[in-house]
C-alpha atoms as a PDB file:
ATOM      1  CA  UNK A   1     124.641 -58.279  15.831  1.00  0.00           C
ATOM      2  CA  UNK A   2     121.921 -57.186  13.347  1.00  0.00           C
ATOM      3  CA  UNK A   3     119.488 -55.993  16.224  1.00  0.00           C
ATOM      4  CA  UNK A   4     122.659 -53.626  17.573  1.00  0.00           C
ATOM      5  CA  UNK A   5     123.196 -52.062  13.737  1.00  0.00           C
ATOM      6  CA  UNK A   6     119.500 -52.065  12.353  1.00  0.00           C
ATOM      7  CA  UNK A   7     119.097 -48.783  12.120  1.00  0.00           C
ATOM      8  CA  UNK A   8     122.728 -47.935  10.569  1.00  0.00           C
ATOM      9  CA  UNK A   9     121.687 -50.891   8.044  1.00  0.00           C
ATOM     10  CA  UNK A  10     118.672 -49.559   7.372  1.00  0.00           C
ATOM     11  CA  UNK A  11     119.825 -45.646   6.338  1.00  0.00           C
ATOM     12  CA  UNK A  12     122.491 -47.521   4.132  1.00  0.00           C
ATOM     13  CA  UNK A  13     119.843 -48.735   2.210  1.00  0.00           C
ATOM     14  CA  UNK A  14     117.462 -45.823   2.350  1.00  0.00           C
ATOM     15  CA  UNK A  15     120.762 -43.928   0.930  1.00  0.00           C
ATOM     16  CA  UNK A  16     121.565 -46.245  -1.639  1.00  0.00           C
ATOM     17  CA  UNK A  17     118.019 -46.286  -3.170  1.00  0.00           C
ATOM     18  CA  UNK A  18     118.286 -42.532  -3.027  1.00  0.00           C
ATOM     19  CA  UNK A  19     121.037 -42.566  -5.391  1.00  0.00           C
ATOM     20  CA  UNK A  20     119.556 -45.177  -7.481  1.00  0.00           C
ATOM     21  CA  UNK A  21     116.776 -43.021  -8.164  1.00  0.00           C
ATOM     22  CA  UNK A  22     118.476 -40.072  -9.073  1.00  0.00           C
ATOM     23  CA  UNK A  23     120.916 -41.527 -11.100  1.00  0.00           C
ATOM     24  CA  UNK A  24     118.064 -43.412 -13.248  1.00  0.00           C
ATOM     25  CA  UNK A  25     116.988 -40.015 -13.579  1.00  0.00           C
ATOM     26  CA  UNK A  26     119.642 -37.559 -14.887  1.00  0.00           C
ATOM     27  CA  UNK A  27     120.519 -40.701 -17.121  1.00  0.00           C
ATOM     28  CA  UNK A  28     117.136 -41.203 -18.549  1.00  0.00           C
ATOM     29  CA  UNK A  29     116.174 -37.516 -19.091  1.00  0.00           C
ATOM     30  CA  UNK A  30     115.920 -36.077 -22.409  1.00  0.00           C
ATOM     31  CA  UNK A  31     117.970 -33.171 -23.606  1.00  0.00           C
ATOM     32  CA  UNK A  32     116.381 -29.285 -23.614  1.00  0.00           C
ATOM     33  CA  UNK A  33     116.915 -29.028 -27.371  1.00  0.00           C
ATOM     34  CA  UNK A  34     114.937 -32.375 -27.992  1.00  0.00           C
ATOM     35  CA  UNK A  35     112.003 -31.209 -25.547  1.00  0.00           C
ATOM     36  CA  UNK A  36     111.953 -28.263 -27.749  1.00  0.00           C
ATOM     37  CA  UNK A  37     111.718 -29.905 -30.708  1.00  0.00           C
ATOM     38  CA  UNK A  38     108.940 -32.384 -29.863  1.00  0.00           C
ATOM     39  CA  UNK A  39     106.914 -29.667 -28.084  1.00  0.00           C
ATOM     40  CA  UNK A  40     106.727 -27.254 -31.632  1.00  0.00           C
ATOM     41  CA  UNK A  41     106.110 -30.733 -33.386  1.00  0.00           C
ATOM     42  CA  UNK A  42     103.273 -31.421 -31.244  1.00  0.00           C
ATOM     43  CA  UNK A  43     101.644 -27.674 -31.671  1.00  0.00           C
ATOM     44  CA  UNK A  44     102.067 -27.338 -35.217  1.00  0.00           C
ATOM     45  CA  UNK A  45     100.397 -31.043 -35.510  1.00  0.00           C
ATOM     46  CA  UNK A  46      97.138 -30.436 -33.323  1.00  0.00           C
ATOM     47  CA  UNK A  47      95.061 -27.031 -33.828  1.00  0.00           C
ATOM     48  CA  UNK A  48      94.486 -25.003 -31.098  1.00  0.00           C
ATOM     49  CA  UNK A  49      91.646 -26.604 -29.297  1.00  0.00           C
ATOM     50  CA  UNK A  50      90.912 -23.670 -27.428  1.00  0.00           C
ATOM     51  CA  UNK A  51      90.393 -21.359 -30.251  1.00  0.00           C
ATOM     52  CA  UNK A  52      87.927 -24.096 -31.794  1.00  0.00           C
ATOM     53  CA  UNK A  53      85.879 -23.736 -28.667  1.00  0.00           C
ATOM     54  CA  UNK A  54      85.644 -20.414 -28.566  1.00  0.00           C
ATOM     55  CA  UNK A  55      85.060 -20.078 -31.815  1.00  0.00           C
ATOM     56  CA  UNK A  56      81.878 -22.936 -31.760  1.00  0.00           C
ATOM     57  CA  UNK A  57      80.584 -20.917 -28.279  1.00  0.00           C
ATOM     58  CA  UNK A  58      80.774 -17.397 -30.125  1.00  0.00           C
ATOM     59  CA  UNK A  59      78.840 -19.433 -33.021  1.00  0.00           C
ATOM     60  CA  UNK A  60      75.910 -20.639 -30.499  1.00  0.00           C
ATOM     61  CA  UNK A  61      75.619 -17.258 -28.757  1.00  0.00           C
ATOM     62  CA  UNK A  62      75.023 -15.668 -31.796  1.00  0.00           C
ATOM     63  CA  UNK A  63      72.685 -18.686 -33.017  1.00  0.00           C
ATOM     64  CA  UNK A  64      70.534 -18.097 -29.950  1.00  0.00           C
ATOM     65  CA  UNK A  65      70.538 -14.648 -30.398  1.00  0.00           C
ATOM     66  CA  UNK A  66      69.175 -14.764 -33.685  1.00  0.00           C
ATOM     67  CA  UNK A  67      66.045 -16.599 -31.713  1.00  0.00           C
END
């Protein structure tokens, strides 16, 4: 009997594990407002890196400049 229905067995399962996933996943995911708030956390916490690096390079070029 299983060798007739393998492939209908199979796609059952394939389904089910489909929904598992996204189920786990709209449960588990955080709200907008709380993404929001971590994000502007996060930036006001940590300088700009980038600005810092420019601001070394600009430093250097005018260092070797000067030479």
């Amino acid at each position: 009997m299983l060798s007739k229905y393998w492939k209908k067995i199979g796609l059952i399962i394939v389904i089910v594990a489909c929904v598992f996933n996204v189920m786990i996943k709209l449960i588990n995911k955080l709200s907008m407002d709380k993404e929001m708030v971590a994000s502007a956390q996060y930036v006001q916490e940590n300088p700009n890196e980038e600005q810092q690096n420019e601001q070394k390079q600009e430093k250097q070029v005018t260092q070797n400049t000067k030479k």
